[in-house]
PDB file of N, CA and C in Angstrom:
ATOM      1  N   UNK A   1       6.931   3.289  22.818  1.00  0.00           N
ATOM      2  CA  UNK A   1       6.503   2.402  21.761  1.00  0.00           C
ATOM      3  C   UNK A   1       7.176   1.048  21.951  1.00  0.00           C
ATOM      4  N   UNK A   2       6.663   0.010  21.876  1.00  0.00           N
ATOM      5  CA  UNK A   2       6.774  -1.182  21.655  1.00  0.00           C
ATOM      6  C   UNK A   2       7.831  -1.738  20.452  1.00  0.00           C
ATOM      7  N   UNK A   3       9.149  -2.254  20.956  1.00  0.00           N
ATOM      8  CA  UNK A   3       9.887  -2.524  19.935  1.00  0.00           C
ATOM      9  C   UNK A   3       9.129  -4.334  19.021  1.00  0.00           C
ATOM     10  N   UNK A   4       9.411  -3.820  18.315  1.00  0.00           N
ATOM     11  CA  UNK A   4       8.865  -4.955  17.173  1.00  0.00           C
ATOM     12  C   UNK A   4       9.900  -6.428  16.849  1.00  0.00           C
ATOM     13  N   UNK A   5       9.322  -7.534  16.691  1.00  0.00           N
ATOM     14  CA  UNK A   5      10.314  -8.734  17.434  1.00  0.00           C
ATOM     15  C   UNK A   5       9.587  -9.516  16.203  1.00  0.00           C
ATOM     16  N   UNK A   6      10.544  -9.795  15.073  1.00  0.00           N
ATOM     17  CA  UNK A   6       9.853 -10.594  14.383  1.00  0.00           C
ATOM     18  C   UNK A   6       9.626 -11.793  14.245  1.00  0.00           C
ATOM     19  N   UNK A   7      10.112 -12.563  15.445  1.00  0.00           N
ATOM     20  CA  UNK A   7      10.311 -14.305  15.780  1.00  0.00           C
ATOM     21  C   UNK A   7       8.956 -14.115  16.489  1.00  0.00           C
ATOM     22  N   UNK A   8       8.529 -13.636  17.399  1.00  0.00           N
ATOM     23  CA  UNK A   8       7.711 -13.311  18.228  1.00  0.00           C
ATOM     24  C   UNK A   8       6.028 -12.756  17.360  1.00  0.00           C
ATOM     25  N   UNK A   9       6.113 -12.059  16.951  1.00  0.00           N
ATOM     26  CA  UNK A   9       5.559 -12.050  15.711  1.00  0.00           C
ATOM     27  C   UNK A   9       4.953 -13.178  15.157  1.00  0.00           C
ATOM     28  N   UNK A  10       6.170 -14.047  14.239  1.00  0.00           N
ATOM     29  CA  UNK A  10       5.621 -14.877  13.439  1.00  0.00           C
ATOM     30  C   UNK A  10       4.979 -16.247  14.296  1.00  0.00           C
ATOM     31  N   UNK A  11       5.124 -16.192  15.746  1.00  0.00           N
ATOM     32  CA  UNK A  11       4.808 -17.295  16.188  1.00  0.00           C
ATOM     33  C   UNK A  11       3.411 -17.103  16.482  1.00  0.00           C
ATOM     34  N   UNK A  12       3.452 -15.391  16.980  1.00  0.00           N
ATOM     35  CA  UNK A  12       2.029 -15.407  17.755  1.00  0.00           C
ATOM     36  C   UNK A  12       0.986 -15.392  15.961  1.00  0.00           C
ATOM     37  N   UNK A  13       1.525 -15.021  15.050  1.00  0.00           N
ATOM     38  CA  UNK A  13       0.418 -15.666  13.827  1.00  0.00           C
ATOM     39  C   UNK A  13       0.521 -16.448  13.717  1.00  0.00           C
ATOM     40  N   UNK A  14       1.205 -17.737  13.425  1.00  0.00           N
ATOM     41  CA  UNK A  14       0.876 -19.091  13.413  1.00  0.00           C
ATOM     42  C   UNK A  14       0.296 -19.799  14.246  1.00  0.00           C
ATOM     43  N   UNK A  15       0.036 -18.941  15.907  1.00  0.00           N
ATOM     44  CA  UNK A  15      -0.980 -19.753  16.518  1.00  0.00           C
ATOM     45  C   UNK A  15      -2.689 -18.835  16.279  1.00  0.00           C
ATOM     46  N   UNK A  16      -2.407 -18.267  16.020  1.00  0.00           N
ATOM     47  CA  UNK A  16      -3.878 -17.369  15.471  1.00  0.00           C
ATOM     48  C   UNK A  16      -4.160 -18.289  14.408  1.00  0.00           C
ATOM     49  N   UNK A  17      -3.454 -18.582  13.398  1.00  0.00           N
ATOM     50  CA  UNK A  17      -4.017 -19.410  11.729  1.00  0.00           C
ATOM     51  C   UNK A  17      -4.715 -20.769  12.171  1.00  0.00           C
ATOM     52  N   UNK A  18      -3.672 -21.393  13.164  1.00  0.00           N
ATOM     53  CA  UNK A  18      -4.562 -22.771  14.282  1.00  0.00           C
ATOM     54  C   UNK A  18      -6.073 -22.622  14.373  1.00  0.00           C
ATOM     55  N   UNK A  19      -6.084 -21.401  14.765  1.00  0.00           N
ATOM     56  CA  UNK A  19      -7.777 -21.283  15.114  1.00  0.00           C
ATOM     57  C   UNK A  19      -8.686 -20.720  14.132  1.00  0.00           C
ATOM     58  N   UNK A  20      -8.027 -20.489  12.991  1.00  0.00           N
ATOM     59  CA  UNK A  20      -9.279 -20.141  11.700  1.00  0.00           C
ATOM     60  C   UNK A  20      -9.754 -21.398  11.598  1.00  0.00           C
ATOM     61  N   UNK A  21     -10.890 -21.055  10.677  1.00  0.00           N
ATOM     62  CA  UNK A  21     -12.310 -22.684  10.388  1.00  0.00           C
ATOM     63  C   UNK A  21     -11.936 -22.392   9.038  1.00  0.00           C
ATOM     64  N   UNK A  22     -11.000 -23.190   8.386  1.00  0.00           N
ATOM     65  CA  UNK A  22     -10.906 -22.906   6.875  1.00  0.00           C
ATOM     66  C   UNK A  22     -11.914 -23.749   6.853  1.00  0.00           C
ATOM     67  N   UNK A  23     -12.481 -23.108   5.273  1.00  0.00           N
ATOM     68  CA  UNK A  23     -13.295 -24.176   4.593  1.00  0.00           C
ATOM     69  C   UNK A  23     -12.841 -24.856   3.639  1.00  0.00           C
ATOM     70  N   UNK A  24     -13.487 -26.196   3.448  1.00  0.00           N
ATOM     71  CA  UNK A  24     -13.607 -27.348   2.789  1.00  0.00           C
ATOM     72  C   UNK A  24     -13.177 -27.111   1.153  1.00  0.00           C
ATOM     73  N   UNK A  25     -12.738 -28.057   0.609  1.00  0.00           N
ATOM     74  CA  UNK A  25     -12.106 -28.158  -0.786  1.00  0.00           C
ATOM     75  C   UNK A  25     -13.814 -27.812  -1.353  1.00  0.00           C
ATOM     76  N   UNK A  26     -14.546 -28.225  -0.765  1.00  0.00           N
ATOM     77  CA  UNK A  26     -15.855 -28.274  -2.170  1.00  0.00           C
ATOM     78  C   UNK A  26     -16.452 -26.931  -1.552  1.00  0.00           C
ATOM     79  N   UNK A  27     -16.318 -26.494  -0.625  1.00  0.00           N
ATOM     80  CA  UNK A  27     -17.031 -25.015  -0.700  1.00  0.00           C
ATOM     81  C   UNK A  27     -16.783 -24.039  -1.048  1.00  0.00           C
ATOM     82  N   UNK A  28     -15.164 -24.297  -0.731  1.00  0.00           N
ATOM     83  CA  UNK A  28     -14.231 -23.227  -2.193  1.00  0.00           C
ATOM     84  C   UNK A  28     -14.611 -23.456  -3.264  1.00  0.00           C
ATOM     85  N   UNK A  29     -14.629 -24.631  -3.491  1.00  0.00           N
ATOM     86  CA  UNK A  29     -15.249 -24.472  -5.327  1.00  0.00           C
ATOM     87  C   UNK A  29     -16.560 -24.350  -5.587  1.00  0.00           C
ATOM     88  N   UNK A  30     -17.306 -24.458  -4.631  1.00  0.00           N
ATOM     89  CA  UNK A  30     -18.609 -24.149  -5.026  1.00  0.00           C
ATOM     90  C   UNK A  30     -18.901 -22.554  -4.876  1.00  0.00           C
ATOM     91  N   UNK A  31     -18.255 -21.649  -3.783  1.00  0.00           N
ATOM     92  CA  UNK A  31     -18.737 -20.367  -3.604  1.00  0.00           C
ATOM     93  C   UNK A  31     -17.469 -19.662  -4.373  1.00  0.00           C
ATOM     94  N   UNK A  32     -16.830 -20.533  -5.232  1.00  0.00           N
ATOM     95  CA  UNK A  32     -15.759 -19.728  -6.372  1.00  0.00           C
ATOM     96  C   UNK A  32     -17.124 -19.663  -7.471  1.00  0.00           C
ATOM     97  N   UNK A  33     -17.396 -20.879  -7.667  1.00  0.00           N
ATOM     98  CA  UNK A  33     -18.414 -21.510  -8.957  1.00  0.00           C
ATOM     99  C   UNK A  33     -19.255 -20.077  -9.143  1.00  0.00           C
ATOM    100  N   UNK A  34     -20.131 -20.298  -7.722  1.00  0.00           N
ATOM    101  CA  UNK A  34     -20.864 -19.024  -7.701  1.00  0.00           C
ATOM    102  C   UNK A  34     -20.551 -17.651  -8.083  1.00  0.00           C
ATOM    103  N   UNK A  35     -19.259 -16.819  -7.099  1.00  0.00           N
ATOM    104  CA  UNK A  35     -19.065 -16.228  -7.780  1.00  0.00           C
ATOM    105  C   UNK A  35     -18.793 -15.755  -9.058  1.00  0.00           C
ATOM    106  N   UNK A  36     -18.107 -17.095  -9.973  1.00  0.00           N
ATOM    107  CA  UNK A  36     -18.061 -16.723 -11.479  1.00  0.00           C
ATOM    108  C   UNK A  36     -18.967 -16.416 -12.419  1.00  0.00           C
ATOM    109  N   UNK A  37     -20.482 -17.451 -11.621  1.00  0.00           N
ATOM    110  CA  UNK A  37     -21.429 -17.584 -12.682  1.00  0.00           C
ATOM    111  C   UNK A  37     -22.078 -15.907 -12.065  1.00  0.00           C
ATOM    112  N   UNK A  38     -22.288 -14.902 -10.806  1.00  0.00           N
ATOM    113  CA  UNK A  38     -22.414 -13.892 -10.461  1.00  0.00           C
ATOM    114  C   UNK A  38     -21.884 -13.025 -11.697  1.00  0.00           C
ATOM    115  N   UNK A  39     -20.278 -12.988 -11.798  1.00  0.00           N
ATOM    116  CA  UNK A  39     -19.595 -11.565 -11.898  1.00  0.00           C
ATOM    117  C   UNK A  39     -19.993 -12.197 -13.697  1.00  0.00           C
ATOM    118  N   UNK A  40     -20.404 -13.159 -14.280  1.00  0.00           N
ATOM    119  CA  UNK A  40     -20.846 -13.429 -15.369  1.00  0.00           C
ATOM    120  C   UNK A  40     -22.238 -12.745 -16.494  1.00  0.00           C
ATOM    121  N   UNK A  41     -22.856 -13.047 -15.435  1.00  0.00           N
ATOM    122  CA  UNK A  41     -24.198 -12.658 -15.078  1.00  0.00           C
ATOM    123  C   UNK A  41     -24.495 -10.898 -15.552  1.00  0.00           C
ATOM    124  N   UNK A  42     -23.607 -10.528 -14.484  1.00  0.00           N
ATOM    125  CA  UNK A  42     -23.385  -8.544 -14.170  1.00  0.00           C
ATOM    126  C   UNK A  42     -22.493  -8.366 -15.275  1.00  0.00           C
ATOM    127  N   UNK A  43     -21.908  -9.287 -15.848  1.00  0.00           N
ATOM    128  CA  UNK A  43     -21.101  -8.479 -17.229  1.00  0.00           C
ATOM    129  C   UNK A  43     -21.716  -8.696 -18.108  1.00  0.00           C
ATOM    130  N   UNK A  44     -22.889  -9.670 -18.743  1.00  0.00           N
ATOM    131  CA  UNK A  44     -23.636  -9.987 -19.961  1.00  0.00           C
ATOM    132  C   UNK A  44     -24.819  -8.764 -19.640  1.00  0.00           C
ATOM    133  N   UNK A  45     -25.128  -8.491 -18.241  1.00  0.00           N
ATOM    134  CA  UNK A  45     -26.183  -7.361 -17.869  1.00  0.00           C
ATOM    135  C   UNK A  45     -25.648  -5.899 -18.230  1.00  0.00           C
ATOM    136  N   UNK A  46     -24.393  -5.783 -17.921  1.00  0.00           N
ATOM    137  CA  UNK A  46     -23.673  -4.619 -18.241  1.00  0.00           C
ATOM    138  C   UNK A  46     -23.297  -4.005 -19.442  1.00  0.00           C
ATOM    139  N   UNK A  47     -23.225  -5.530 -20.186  1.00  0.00           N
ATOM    140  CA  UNK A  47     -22.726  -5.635 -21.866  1.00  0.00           C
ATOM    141  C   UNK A  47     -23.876  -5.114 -22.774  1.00  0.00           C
ATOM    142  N   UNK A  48     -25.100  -5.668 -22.393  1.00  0.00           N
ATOM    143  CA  UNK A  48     -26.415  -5.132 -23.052  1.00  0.00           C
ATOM    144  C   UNK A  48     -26.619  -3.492 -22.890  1.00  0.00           C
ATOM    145  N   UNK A  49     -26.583  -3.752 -21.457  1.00  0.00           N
ATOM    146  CA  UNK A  49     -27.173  -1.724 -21.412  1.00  0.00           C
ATOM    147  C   UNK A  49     -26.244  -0.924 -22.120  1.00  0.00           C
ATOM    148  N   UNK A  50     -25.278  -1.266 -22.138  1.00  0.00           N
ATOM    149  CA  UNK A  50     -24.023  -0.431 -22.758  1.00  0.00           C
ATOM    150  C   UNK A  50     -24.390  -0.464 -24.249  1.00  0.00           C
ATOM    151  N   UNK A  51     -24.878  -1.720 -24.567  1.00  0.00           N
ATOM    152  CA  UNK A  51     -24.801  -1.550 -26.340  1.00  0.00           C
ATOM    153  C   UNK A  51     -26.363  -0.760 -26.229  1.00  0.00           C
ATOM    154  N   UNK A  52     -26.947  -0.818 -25.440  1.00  0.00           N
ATOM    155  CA  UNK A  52     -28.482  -0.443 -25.519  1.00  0.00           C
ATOM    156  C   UNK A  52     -28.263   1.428 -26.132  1.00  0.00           C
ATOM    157  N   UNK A  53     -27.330   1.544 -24.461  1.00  0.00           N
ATOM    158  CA  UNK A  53     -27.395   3.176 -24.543  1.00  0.00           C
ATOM    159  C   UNK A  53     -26.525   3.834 -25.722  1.00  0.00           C
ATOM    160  N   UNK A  54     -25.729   2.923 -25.942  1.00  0.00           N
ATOM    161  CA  UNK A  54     -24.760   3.407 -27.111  1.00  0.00           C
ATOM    162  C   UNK A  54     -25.550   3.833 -28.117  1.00  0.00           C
ATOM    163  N   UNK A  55     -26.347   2.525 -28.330  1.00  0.00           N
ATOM    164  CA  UNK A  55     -27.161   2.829 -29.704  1.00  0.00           C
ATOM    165  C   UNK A  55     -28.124   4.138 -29.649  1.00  0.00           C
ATOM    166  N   UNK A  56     -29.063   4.145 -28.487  1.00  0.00           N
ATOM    167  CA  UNK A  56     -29.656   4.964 -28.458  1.00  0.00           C
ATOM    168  C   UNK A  56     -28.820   6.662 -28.459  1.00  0.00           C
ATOM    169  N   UNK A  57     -27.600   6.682 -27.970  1.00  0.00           N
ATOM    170  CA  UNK A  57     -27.167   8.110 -28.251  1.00  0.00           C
ATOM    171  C   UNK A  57     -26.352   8.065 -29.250  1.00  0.00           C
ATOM    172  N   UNK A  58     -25.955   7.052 -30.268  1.00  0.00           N
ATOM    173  CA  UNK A  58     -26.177   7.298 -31.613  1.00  0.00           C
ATOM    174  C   UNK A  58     -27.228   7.730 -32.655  1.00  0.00           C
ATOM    175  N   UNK A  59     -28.258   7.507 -32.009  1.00  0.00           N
ATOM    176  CA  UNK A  59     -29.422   7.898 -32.666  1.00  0.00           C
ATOM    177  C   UNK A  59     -29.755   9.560 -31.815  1.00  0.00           C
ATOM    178  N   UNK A  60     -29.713   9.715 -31.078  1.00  0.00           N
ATOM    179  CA  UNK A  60     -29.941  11.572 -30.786  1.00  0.00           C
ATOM    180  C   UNK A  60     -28.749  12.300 -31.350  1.00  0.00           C
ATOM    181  N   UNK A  61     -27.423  12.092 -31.244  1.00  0.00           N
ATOM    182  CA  UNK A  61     -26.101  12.407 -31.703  1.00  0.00           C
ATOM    183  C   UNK A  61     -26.826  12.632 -33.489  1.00  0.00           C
ATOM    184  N   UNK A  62     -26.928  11.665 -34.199  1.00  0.00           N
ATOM    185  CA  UNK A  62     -26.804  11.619 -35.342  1.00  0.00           C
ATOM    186  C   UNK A  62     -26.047  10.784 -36.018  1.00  0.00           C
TER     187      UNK A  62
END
């Protein structure tokens, strides 16, 4: 097994991070934007059926 070298290590990730394509200040906020108005969306969709079915097995329940 390969002894583990943590100088060695941290260098060979900091030249790996060199070569990511971060993205842009506005595409983070735009594909954040998105996602919020998404997981928004699926909880007002989620919020209904829930009161939907509730009601309805209040009404077979009694």
């Amino acid at each position: 097994m390969k002894s583990f070298k943590p100088v060695v290590f941290y260098n060979q990730v900091k030249e790996e991070l060199k070569k990511v394509s971060w993205p842009t200040k506005e595409a983070t906020i735009t594909t954040s934007l998105v996602v919020l108005v998404v997981v928004g969306l699926i909880t007002a969709y989620l919020g209904v059926v829930d009161f939907i079915v509730s009601k309805l097995a209040q009404q077979v329940i009694g």
